[in-house]
Protein backbone atom coordinates (compact mmCIF):
# COMPACT_ATOMS: atom_id res chain seq x y z
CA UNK A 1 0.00 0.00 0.00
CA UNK A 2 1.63 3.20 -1.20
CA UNK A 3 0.31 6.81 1.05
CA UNK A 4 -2.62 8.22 -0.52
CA UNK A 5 -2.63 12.08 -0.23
CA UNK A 6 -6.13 13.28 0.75
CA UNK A 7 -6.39 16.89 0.11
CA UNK A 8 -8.44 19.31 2.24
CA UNK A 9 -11.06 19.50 -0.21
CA UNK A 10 -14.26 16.93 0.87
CA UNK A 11 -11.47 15.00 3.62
CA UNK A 12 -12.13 17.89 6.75
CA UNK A 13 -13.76 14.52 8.69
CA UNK A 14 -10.11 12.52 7.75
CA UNK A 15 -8.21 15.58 9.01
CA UNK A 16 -10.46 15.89 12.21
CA UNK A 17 -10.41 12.39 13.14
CA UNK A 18 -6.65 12.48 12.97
CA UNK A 19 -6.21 15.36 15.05
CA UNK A 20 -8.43 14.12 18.04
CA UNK A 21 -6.69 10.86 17.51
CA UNK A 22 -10.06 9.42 16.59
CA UNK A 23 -8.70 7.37 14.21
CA UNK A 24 -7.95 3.84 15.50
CA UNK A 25 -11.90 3.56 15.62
CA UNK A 26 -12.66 4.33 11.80
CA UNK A 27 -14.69 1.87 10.51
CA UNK A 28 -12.67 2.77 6.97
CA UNK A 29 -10.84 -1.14 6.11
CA UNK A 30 -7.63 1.28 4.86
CA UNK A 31 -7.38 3.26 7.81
CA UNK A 32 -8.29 0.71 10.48
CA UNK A 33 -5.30 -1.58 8.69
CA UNK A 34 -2.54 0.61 9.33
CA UNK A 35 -3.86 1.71 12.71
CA UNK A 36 -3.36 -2.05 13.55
CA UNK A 37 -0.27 -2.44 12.00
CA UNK A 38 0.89 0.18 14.47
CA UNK A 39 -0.51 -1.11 17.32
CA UNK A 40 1.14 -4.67 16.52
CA UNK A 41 4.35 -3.00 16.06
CA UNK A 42 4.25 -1.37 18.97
CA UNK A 43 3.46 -4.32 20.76
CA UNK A 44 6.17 -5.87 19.68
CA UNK A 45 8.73 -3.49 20.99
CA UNK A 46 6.94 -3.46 24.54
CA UNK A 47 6.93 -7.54 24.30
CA UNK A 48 10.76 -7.18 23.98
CA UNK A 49 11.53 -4.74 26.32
CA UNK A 50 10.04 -6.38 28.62
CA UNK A 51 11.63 -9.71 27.85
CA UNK A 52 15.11 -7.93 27.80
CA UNK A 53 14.54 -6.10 31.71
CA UNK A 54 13.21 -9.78 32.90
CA UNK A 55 16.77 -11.51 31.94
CA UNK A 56 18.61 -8.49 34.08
CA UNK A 57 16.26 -9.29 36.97
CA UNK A 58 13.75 -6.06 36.77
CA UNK A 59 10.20 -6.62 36.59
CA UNK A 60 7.79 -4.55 34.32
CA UNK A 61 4.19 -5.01 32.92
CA UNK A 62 2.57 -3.87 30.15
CA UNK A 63 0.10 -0.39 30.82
CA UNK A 64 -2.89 -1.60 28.92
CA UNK A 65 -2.83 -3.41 25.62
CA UNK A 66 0.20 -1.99 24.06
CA UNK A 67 -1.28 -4.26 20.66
CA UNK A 68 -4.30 -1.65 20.61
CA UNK A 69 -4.93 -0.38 17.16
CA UNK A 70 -2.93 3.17 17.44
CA UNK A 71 -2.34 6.24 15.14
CA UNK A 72 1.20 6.27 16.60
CA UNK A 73 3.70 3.59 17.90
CA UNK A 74 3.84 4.72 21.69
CA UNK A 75 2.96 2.35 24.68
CA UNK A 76 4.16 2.08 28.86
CA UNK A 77 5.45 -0.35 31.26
CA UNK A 78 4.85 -0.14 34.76
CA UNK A 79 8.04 -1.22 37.61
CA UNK A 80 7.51 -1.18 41.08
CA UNK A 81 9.84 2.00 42.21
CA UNK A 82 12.04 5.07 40.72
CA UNK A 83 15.19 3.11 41.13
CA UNK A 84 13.60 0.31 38.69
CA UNK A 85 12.75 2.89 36.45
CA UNK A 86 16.04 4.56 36.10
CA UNK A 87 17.65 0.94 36.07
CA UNK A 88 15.13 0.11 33.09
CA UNK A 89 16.24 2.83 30.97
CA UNK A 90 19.84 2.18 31.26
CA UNK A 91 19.19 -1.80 30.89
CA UNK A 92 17.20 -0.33 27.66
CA UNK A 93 19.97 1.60 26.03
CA UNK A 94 21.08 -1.73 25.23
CA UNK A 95 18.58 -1.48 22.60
CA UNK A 96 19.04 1.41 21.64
CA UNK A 97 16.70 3.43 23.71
CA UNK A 98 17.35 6.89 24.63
CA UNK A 99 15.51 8.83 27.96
CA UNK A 100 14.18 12.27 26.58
CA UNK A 101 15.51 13.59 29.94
CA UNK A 102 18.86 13.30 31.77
CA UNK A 103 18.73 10.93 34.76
CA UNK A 104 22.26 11.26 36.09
CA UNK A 105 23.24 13.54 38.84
CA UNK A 106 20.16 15.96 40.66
CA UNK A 107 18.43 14.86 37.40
CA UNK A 108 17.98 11.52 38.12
CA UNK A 109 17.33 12.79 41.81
CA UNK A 110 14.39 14.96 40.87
CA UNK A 111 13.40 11.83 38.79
CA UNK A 112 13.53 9.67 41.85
CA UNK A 113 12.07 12.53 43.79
CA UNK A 114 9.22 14.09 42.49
CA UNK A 115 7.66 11.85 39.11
CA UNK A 116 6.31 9.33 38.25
CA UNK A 117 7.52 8.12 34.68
CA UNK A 118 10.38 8.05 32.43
CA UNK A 119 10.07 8.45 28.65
CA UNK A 120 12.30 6.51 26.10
CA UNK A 121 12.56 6.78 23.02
CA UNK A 122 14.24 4.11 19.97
CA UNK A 123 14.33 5.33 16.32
CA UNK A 124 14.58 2.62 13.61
CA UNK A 125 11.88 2.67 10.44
CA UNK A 126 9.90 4.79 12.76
CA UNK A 127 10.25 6.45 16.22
CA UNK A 128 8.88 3.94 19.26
CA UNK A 129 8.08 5.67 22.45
CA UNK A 130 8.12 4.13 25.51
CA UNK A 131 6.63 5.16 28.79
CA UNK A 132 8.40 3.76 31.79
CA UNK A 133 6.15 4.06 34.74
CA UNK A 134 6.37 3.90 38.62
CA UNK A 135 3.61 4.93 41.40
CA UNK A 136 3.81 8.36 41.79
CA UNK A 137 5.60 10.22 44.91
CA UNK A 138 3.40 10.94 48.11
CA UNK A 139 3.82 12.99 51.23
CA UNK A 140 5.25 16.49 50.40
CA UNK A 141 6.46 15.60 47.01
CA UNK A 142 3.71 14.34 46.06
CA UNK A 143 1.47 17.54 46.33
CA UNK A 144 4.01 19.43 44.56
CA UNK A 145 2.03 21.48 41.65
CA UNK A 146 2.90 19.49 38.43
CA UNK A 147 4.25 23.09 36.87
CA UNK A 148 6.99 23.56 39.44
CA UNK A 149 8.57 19.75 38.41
CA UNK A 150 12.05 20.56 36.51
CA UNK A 151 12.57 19.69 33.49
CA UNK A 152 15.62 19.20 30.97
CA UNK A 153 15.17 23.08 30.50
CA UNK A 154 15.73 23.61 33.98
CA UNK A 155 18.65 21.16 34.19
CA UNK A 156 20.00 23.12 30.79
CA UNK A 157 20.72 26.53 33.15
CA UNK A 158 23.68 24.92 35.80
CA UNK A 159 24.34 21.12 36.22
CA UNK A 160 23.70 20.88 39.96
CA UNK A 161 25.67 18.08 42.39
CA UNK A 162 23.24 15.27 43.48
CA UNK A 163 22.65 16.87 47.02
CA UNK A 164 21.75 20.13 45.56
CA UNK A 165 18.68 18.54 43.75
CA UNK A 166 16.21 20.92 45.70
CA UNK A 167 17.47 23.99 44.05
CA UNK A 168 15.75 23.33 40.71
CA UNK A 169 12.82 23.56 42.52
CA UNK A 170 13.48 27.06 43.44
CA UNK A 171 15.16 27.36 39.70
CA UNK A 172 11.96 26.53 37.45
CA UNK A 173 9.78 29.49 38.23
CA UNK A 174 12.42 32.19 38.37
CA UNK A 175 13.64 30.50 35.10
CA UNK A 176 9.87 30.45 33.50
CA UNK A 177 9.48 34.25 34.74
CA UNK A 178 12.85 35.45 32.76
CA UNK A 179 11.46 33.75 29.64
CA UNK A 180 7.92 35.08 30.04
CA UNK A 181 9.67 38.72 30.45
CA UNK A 182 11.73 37.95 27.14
CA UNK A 183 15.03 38.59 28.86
CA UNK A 184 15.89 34.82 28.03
CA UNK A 185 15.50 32.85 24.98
CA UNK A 186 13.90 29.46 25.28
CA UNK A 187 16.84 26.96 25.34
CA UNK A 188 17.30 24.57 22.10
CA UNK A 189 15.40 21.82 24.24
CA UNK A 190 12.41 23.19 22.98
CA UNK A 191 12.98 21.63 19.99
CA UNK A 192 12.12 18.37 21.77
CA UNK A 193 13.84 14.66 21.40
CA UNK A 194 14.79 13.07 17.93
CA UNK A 195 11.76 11.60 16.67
CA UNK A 196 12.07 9.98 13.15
CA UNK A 197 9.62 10.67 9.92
CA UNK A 198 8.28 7.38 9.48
CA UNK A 199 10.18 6.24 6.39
CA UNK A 200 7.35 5.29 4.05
CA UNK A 201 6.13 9.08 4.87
CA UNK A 202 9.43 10.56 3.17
CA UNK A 203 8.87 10.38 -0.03
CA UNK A 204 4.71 11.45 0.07
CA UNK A 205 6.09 14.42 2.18
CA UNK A 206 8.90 15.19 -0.67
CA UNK A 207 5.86 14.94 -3.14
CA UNK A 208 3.93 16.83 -1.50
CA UNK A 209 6.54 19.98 -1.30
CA UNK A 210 6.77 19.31 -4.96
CA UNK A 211 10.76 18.44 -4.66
CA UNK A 212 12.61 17.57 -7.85
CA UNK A 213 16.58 17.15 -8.85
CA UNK A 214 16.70 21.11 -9.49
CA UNK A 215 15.47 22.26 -5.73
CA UNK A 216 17.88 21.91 -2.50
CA UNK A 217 16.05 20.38 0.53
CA UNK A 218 16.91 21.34 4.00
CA UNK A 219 15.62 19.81 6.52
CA UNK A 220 15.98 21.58 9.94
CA UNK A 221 16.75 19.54 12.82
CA UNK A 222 17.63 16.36 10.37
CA UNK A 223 18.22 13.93 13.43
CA UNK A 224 19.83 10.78 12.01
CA UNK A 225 19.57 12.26 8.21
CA UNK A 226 16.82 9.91 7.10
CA UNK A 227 14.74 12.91 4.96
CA UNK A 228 18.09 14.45 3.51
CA UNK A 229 19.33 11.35 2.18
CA UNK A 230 16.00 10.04 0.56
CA UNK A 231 16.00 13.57 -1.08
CA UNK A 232 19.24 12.90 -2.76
CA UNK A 233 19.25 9.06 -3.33
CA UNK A 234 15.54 9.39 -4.96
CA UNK A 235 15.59 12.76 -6.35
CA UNK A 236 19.19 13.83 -7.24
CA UNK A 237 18.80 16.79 -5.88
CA UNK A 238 21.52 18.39 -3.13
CA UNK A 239 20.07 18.13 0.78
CA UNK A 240 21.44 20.00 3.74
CA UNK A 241 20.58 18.68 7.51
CA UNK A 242 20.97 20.75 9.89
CA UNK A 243 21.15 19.29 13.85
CA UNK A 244 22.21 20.67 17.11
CA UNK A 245 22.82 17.30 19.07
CA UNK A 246 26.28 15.71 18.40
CA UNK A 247 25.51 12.01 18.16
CA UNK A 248 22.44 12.71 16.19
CA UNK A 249 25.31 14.36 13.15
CA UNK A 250 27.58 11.52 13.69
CA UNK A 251 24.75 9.30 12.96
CA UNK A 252 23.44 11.06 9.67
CA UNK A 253 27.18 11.07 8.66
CA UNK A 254 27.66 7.38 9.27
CA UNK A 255 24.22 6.58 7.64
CA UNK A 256 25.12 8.80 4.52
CA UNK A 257 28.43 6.77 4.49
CA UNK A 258 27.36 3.59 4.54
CA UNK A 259 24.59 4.35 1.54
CA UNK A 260 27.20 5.79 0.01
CA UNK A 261 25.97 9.17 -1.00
CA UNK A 262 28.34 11.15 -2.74
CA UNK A 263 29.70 14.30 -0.05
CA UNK A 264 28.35 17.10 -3.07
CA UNK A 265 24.95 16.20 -2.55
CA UNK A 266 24.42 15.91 1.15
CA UNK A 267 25.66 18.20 3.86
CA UNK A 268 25.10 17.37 7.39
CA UNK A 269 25.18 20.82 9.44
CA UNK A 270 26.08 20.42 13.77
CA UNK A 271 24.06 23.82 14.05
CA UNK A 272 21.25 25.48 15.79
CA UNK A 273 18.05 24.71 13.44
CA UNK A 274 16.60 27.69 15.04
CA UNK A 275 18.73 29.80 13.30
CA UNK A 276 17.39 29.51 10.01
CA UNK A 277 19.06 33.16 7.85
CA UNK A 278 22.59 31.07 7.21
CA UNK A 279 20.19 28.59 5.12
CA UNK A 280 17.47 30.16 3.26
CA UNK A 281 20.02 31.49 0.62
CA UNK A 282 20.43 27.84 -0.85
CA UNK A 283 17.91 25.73 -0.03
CA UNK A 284 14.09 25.92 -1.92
CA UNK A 285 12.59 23.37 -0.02
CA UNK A 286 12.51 23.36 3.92
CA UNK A 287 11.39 20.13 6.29
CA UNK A 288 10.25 21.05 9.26
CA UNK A 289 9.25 18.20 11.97
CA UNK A 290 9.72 19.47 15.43
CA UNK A 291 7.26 20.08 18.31
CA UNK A 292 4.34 21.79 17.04
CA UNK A 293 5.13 25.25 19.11
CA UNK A 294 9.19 25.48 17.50
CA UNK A 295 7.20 24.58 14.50
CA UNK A 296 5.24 27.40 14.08
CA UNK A 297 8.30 29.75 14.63
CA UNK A 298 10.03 28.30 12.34
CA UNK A 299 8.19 28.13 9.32
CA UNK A 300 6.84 31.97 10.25
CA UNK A 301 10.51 33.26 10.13
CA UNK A 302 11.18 31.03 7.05
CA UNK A 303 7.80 32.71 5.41
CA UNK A 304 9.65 36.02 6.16
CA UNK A 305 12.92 35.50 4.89
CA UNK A 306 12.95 32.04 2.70
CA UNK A 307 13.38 32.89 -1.75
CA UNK A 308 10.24 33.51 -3.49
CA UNK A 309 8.81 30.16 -4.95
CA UNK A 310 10.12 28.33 -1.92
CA UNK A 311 8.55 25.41 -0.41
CA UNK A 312 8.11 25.16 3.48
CA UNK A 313 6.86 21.51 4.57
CA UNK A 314 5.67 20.11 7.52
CA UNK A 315 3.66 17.47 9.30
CA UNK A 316 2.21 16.74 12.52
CA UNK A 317 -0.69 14.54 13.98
CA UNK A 318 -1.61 17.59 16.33
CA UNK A 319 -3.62 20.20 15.18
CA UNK A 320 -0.80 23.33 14.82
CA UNK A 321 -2.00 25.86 16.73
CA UNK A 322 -1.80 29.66 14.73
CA UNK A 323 -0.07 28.31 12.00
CA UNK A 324 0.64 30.62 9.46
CA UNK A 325 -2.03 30.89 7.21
CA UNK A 326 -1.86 29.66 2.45
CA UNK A 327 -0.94 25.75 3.37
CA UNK A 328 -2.21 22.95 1.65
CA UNK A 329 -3.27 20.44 4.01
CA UNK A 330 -3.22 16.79 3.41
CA UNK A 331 -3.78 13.53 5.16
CA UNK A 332 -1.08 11.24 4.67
CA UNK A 333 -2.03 7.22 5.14
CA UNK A 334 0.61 4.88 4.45
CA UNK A 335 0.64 0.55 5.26
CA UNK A 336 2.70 1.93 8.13
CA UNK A 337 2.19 5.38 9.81
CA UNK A 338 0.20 8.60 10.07
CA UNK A 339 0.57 12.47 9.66
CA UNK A 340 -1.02 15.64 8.28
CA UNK A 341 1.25 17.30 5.87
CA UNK A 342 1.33 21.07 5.73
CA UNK A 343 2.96 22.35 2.55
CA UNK A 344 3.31 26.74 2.29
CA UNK A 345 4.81 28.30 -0.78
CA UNK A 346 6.88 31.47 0.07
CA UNK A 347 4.90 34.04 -2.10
């Protein structure tokens, strides 16, 4: 089954139902067979991650029925205490999961601390996420207000020794209050963890941006180069990624390496994607698949500044909230995955 674009025209009800995640209970045969697909794959990967923490002696259970038909491939597992939860996502990276959020130092602490879950995260053909779960904290922790928990922003101003773990307590608001005031910009977190385009979504998202061998695609905040290097292996046209985190550009390196994709058509960039005015000079195609929120800036500034003629694509199954107004909106379906493309022209 190849993706089948559904335009905005007559397909509003397609868009909706993918927005409220209404999908999985189509009665459509297409749609209800991929939604299953994902599900099973998902599955899958909680069936073996589980396996894989039961052979280094920690316990976990499935949260639900991780085989549920699904728009997205995302489940949980439930352990009995913070420790097995920070143990489970180190016994993990042996498969190649990541935790969105450090867990080392007052990190981990706060993790330990004050919540209750751990999220993980393994790319291959598509992104799996993985909740790891634990009861949450009680006593004084536990009636802590769920806006003063630190986050990887918080950790981002000073790395604090374990015993210190309090202070980003105290460090969230007056952080959040700098930002709100604009004397701070938000830090590159923002642009959230690596998650992959499903790879049978590439090429319907190139498509949909119109790409040929004449334009050059960048895609900003290229993670492990998977868009880039479809653009030049399928098109023949010149790509340049652009990522901030370190082992995400060795990665897209290595992958363009091993395809062997000649170095004039593919550049991987360790830069700020944020920072989009070194880039709009070459490139006439943008991909854009960050959190919805960076998302919005982005393609705003690149309406601003981006060629005439240029194409700005992006997709997301959550509704984008004041997106810039002239896209063409499309469902994507493929055997395998899910979006809503956005394509905007720069006029």
């Amino acid at each position: 089954m190849t993706a089948e674009p559904v335009g905005t025209q007559g397909s509003s009800e397609l868009l909706e139902a993918i927005w409220d995640d209404r999908l999985p209970s189509t009665k459509n045969p297409r749609y209800r067979q991929t939604c299953v697909a994902i599900g099973v794959a998902a599955g899958a990967e909680v069936h073996q991650a589980i396996d894989h923490l039961d052979d280094r002696g920690i316990g976990a259970v499935p949260v639900g029925d991780p085989t549920a038909p699904s728009q997205r491939r995302a489940a949980a597992i439930g352990v009995d205490s913070p420790g097995d939860g920070l143990a489970a996502a180190e016994v993990l990276a042996e498969l190649g999961y990541r935790s969105w959020d450090p867990i080392d130092a007052a990190a981990g602490e706060v993790h330990r601390r004050l919540r209750s879950n751990l999220t993980l995260a393994r790319t291959t053909d598509a992104t799996m996420v993985l909740d790891v779960e634990w009861p949450a904290p009680s006593g004084l922790f536990g009636r802590l207000p769920a806006a003063l928990v630190p986050n990887e922003n918080d950790y981002d101003m000073v790395a604090l020794p374990t015993t210190l773990w309090p202070l980003y307590v105290l460090l969230r608001p007056l952080r959040l209050l700098v930002e709100r005031l604009g004397r701070s910009r938000r830090t590159a977190h923002r642009l959230g963890p690596f998650l992959g385009t499903p790879q049978s979504l590439i090429a319907p998202l190139l498509n949909l941006a119109g790409a040929d061998s004449d334009d050059v695609v960048a895609d900003l905040g290229c993670g492990d180069g998977r868009v880039v290097l479809e653009a030049a292996s399928s098109l023949g046209c010149r790509a340049i990624g652009v990522e901030s985190n370190p082992r995400l550009v060795a990665e897209a390196k290595s992958r363009m390496e091993s395809a062997g994709e000649p170095g004039e058509l593919v550049t991987v960039l360790h830069a700020d994607a944020t920072e989009v005015g070194r880039y709009v000079n070459d490139a006439t195609v943008f991909f854009v698949f960050v959190p919805a929120d960076a998302a919005v800036e982005l393609i705003t500034t690149l309406l601003a500044t981006a060629r005439p003629g240029s194409r700005i694509v992006a997709h997301e199954q959550h509704r984008l909230l004041n997106e810039p107004p002239g896209a063409v909106t499309t469902a994507l379906v493929t055997d395998d995955a899910i979006t809503v493309g956005y394509c905007w022209t720069v006029s």
